[in-house]
Each structure stands twice: as structure tokens, then as C-alpha cells.
N, C-alpha and C. Protein backbone atom coordinates (compact mmCIF):
# COMPACT_ATOMS: atom_id res chain seq x y z
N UNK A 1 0.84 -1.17 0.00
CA UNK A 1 0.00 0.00 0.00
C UNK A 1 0.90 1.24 0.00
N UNK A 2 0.61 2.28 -1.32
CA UNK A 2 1.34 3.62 -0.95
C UNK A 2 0.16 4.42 -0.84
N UNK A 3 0.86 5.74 -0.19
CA UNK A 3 0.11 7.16 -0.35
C UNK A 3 0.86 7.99 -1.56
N UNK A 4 -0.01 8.03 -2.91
CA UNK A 4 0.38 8.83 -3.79
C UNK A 4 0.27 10.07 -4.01
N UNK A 5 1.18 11.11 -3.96
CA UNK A 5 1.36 12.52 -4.19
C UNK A 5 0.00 13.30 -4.93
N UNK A 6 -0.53 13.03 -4.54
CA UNK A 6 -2.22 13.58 -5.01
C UNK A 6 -3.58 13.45 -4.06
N UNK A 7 -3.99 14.73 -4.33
CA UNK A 7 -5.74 14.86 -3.56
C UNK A 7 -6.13 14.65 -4.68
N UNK A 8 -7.73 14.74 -4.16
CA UNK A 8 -8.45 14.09 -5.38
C UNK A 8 -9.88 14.62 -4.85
N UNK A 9 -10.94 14.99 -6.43
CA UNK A 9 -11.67 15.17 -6.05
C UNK A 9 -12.82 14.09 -6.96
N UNK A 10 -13.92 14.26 -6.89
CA UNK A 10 -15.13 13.06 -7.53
C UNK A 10 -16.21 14.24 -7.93
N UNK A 11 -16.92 14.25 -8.62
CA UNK A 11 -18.00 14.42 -9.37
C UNK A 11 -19.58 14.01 -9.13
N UNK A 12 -19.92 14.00 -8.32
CA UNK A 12 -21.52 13.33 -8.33
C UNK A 12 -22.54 14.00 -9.17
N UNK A 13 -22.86 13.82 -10.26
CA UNK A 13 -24.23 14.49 -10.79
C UNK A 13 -25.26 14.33 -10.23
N UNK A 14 -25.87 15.74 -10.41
CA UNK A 14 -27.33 15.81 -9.74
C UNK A 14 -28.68 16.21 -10.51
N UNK A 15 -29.23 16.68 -9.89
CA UNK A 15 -30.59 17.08 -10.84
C UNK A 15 -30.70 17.76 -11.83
N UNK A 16 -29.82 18.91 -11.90
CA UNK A 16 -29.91 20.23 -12.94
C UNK A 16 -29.08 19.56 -13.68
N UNK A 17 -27.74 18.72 -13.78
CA UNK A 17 -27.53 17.84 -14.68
C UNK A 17 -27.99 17.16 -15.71
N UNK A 18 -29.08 16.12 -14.59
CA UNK A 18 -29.96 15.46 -15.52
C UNK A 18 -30.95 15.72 -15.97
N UNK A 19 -31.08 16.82 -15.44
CA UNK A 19 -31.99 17.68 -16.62
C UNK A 19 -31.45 18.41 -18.08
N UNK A 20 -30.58 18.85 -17.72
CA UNK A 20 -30.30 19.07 -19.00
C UNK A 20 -29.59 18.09 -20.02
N UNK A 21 -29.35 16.91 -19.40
CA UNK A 21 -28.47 15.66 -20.40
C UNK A 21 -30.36 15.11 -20.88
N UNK A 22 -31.29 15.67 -20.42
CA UNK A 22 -32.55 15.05 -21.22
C UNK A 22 -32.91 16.33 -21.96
N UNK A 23 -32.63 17.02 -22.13
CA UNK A 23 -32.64 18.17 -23.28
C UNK A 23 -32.01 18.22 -24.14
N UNK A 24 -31.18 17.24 -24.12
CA UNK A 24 -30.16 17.28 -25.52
C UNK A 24 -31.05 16.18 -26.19
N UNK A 25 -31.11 16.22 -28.12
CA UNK A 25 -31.74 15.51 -28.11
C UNK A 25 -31.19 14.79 -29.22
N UNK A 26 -29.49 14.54 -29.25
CA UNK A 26 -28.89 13.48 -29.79
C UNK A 26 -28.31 12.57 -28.90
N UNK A 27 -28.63 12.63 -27.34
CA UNK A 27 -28.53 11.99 -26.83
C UNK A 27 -29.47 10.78 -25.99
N UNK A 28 -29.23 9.85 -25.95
CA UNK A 28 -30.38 9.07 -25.98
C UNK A 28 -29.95 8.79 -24.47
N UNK A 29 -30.76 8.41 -23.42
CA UNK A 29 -30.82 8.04 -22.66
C UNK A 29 -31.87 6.88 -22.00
N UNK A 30 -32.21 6.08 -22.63
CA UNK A 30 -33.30 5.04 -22.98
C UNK A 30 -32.83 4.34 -21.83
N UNK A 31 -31.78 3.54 -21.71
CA UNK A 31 -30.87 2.92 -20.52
C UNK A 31 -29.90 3.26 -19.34
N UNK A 32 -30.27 4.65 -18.96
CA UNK A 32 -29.81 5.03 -17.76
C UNK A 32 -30.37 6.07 -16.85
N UNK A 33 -30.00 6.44 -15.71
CA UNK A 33 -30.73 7.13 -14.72
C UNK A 33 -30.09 7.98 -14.13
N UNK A 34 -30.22 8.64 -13.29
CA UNK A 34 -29.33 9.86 -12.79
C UNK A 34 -28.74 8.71 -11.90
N UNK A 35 -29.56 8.00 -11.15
CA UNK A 35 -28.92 7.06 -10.22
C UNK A 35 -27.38 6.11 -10.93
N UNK A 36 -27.88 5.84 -11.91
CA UNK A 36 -27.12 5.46 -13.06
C UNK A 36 -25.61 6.04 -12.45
N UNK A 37 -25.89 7.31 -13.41
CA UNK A 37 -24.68 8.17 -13.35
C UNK A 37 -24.13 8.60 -11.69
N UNK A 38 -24.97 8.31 -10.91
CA UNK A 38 -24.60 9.00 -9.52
C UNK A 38 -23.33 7.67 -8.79
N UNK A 39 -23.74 6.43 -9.78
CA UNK A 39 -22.87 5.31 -9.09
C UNK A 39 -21.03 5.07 -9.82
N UNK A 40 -21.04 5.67 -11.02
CA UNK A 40 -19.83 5.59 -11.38
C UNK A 40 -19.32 7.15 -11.71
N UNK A 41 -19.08 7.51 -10.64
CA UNK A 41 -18.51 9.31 -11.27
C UNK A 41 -17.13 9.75 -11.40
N UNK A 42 -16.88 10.73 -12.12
CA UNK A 42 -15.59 10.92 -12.59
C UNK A 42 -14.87 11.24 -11.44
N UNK A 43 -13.38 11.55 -11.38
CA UNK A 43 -12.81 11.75 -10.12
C UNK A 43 -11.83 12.83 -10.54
N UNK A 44 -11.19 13.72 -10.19
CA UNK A 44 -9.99 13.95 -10.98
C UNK A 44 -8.49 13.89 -9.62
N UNK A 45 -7.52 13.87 -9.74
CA UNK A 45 -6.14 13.91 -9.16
C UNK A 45 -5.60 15.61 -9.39
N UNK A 46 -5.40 15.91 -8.05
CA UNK A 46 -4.90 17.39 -8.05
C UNK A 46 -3.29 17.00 -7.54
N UNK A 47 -2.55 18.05 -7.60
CA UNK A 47 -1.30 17.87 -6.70
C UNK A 47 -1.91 18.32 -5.46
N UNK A 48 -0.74 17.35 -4.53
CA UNK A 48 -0.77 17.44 -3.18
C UNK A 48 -1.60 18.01 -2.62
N UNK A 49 -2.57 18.14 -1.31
CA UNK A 49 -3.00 19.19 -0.93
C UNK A 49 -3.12 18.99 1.09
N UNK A 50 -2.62 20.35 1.16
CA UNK A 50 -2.59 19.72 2.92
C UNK A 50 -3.69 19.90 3.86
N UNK A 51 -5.03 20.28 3.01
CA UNK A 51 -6.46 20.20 3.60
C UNK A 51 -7.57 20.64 3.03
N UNK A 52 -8.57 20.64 3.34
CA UNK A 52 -9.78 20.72 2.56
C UNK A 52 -10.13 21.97 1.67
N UNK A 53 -9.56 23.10 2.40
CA UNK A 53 -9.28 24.41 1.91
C UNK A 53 -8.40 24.38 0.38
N UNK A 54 -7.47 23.82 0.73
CA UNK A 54 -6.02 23.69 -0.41
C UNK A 54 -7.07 22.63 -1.37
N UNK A 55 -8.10 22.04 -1.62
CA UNK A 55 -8.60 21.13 -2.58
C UNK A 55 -9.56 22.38 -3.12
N UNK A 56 -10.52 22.92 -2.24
CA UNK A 56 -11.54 23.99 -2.59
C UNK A 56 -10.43 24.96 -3.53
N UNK A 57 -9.61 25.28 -3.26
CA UNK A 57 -8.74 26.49 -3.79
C UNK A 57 -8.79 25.99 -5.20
N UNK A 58 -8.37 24.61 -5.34
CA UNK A 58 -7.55 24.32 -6.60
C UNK A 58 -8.77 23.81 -7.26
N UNK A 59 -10.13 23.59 -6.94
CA UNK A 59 -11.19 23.17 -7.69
C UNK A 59 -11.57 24.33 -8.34
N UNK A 60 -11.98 25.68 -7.15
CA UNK A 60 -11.88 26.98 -8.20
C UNK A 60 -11.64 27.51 -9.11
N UNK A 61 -10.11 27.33 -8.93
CA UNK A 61 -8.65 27.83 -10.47
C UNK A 61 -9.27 26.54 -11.52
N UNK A 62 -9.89 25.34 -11.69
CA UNK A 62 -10.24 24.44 -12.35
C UNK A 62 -11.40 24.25 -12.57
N UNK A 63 -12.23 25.39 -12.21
CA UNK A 63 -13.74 25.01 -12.63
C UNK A 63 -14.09 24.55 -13.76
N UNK A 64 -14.14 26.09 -13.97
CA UNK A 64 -14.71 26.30 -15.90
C UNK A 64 -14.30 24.95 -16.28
N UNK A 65 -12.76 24.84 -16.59
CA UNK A 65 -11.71 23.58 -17.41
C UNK A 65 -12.80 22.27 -17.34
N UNK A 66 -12.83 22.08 -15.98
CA UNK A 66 -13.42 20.79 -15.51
C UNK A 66 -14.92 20.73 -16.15
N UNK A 67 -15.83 21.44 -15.37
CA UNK A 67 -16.93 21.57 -15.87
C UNK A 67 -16.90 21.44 -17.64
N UNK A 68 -16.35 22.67 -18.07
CA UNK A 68 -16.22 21.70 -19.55
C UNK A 68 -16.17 20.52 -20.44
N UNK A 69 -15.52 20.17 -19.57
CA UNK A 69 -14.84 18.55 -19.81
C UNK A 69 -15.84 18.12 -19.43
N UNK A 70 -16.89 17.71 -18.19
CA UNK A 70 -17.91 17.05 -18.23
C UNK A 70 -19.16 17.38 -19.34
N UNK A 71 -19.02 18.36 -19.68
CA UNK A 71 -20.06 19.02 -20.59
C UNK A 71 -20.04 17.95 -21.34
N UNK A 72 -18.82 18.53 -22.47
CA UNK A 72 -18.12 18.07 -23.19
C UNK A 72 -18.22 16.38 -23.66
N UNK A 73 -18.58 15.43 -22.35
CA UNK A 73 -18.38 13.91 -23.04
C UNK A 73 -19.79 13.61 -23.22
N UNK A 74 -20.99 14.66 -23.40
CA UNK A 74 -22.36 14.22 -23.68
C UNK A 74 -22.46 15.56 -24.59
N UNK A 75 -21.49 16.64 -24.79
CA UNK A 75 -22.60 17.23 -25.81
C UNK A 75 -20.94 18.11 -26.26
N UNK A 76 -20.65 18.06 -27.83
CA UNK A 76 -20.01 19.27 -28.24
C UNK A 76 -20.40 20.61 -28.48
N UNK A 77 -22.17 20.75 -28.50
CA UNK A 77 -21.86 21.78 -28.86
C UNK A 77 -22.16 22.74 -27.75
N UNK A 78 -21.37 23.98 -27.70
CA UNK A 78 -21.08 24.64 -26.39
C UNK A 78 -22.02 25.40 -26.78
N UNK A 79 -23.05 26.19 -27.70
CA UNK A 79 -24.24 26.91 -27.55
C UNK A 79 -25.21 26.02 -26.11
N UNK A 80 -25.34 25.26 -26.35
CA UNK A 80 -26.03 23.84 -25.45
C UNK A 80 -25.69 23.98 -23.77
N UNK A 81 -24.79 24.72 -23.95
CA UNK A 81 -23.94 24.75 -22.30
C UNK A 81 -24.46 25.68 -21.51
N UNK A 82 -24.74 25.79 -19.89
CA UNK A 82 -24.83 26.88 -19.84
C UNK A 82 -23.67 27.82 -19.11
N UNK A 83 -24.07 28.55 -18.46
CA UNK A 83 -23.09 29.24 -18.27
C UNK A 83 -21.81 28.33 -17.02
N UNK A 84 -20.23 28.74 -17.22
CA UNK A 84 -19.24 27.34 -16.64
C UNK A 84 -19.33 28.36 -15.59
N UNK A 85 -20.04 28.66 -14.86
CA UNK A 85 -19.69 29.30 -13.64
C UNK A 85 -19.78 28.35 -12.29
N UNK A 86 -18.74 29.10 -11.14
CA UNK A 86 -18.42 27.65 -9.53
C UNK A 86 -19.92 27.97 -9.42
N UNK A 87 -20.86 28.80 -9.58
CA UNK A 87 -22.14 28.52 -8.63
C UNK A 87 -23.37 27.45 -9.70
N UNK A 88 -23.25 27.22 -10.79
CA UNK A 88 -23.34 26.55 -11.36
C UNK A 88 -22.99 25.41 -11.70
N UNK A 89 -21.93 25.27 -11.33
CA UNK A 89 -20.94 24.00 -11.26
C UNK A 89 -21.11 23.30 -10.03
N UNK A 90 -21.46 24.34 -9.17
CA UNK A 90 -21.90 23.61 -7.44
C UNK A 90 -23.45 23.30 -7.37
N UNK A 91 -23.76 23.84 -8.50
CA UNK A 91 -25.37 23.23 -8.20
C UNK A 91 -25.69 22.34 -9.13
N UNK A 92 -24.77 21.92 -10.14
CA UNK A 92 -25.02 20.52 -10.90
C UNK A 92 -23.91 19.29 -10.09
N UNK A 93 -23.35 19.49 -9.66
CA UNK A 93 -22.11 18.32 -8.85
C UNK A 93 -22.09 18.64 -7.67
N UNK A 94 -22.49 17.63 -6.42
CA UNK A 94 -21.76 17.07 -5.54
C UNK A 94 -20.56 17.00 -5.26
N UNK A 95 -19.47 17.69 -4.93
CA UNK A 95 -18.61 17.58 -5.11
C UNK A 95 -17.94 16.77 -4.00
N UNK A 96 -17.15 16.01 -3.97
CA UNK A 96 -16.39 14.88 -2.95
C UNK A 96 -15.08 15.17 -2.87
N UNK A 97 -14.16 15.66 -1.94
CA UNK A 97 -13.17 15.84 -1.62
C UNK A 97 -12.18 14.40 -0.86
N UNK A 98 -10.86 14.78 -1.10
CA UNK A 98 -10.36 13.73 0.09
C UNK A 98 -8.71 14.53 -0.78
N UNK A 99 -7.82 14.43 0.55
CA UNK A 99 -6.83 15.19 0.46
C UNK A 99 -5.73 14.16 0.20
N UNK A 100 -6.07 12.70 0.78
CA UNK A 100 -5.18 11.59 0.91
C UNK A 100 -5.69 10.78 -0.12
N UNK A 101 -4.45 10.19 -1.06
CA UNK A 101 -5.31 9.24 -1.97
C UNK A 101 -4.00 7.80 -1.77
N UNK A 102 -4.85 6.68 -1.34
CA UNK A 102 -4.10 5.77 -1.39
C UNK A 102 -3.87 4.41 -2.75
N UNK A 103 -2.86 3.94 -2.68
CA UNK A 103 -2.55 3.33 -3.58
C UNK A 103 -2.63 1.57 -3.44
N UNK A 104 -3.99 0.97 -3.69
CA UNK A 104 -3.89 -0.65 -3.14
C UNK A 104 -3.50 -1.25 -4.28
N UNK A 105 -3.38 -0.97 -5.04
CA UNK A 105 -2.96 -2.01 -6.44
C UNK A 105 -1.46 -2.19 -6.42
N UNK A 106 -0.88 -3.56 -6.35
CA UNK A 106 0.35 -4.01 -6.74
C UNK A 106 0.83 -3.45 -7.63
N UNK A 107 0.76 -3.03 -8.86
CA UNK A 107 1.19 -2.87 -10.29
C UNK A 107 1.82 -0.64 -10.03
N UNK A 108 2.85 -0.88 -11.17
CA UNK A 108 3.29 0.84 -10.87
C UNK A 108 2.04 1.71 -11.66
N UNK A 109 2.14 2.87 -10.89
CA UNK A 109 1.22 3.63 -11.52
C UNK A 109 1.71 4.13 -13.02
N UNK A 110 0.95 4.62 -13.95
CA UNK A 110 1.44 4.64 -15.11
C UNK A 110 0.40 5.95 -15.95
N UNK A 111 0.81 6.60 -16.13
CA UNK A 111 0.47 7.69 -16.87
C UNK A 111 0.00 7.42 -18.85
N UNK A 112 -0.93 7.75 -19.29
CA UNK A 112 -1.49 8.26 -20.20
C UNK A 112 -2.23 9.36 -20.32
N UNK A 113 -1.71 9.67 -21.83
CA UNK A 113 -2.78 11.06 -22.29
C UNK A 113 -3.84 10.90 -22.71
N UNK A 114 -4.23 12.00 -22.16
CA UNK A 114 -6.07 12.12 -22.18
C UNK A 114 -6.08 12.32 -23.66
N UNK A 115 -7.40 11.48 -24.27
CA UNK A 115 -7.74 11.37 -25.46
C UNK A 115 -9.19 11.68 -25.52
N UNK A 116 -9.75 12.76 -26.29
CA UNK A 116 -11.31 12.73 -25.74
C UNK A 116 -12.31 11.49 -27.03
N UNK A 117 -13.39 11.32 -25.92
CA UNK A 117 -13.60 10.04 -26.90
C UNK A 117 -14.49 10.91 -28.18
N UNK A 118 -14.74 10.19 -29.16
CA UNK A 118 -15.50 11.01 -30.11
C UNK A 118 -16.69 10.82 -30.07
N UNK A 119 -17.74 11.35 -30.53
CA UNK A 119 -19.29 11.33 -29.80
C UNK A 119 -19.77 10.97 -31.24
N UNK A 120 -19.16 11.10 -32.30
CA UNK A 120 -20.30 10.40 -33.72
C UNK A 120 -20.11 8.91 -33.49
């Protein structure tokens, strides 16, 4: 078991979310639920952070970015979006903090680049 050089935060979607992922209407959602989405959510890895404050700080400076990026893997087109603002961003995500992230997997950690998937 290590402790790896990263906080970390998680993503929970919520209502104003799934409301608007049912307003898009190239997206089909026939087979899933908010519950759905509330059980596998994205996470991201920040550097270090030495408390809950130091994670809030660095989610801030990363809103917009982030929020985008979730936009982003259900809809390109950004007319569709609404505005990337933190009070907006705090009222579609749950947000989950943790400052300590541990490492149970045997195998070395290993880095790849983000590739976004394509939506046609």
C-alpha cells in the first residue's frame, strides 16, 4: 500500500444535470438514470493538498476547465452549455473531496494522455 502525491476530487451528478443531459436531443438516454450516473462518477487527481481548503482552492482555479470537460463527453456543442460558472458548477455536482489518496494495487502507476472520446 502507498500514499500517492495527489488529492483528489469526484464528481456526483445531480438534478440540474440530468436535466439538461434530457434536453439534448442526440442523446439518448433510454438505458440510464441519474442514479445510473450518480454510481460511477468521474474523479480527478490534483497535486498534493494539505487540507480541505487547499482542494476547494484548486477546484476553483479548475472550474470552468473541468466543468467543460464534463459538458463536453455528452454534448459538443457549447451553444447547449450553460453558463461554466463555480455557482453553477456547485449546483449541478456534488462535489467529494479527500486530500489523501491511497494506492492498493500491486502494479506501478502509469500515466497516459487524455484522449477525448468522439461522440459520432
Amino acid at each position: 500500500m502507498y500514499e500517492v502525491n495527489r488529492s483528489l476530487f469526484a464528481l456526483v451528478p445531480l438534478e440540474p444535470f440530468w436535466e439538461w443531459l434530457q434536453s439534448l436531443s442526440d442523446v439518448d438516454l433510454s438505458d440510464i438514470t441519474l442514479f445510473d450516473l450518480q454510481q460511477d462518477v468521474n474523479s480527478y487527481l490534483l497535486p498534493p493538498c494539505e487540507d480541505a481548503n487547499d482542494v476547494w482552492t484548486q477546484i476553483d482555479a479548475l472550474c470552468e476547465t473541468v466543468f467543460a470537460q464534463e459538458l463536453a463527453d455528452w454534448c459538443e456543442d457549447e451553444s447547449l452549455w450553460p453558463d461554466l460558472t463555480p455557482e453553477v458548477f456547485q449546483e449541478w455536482f456534488d462535489i467529494q473531496i479527500s486530500t489523501v489518496v491511497t494506492d492498493l494495487a500491486p502494479q506501478e502507476l502509469f500515466r497516459e494522455s487524455f484522449k477525448p472520446m468522439s461522440l459520432n
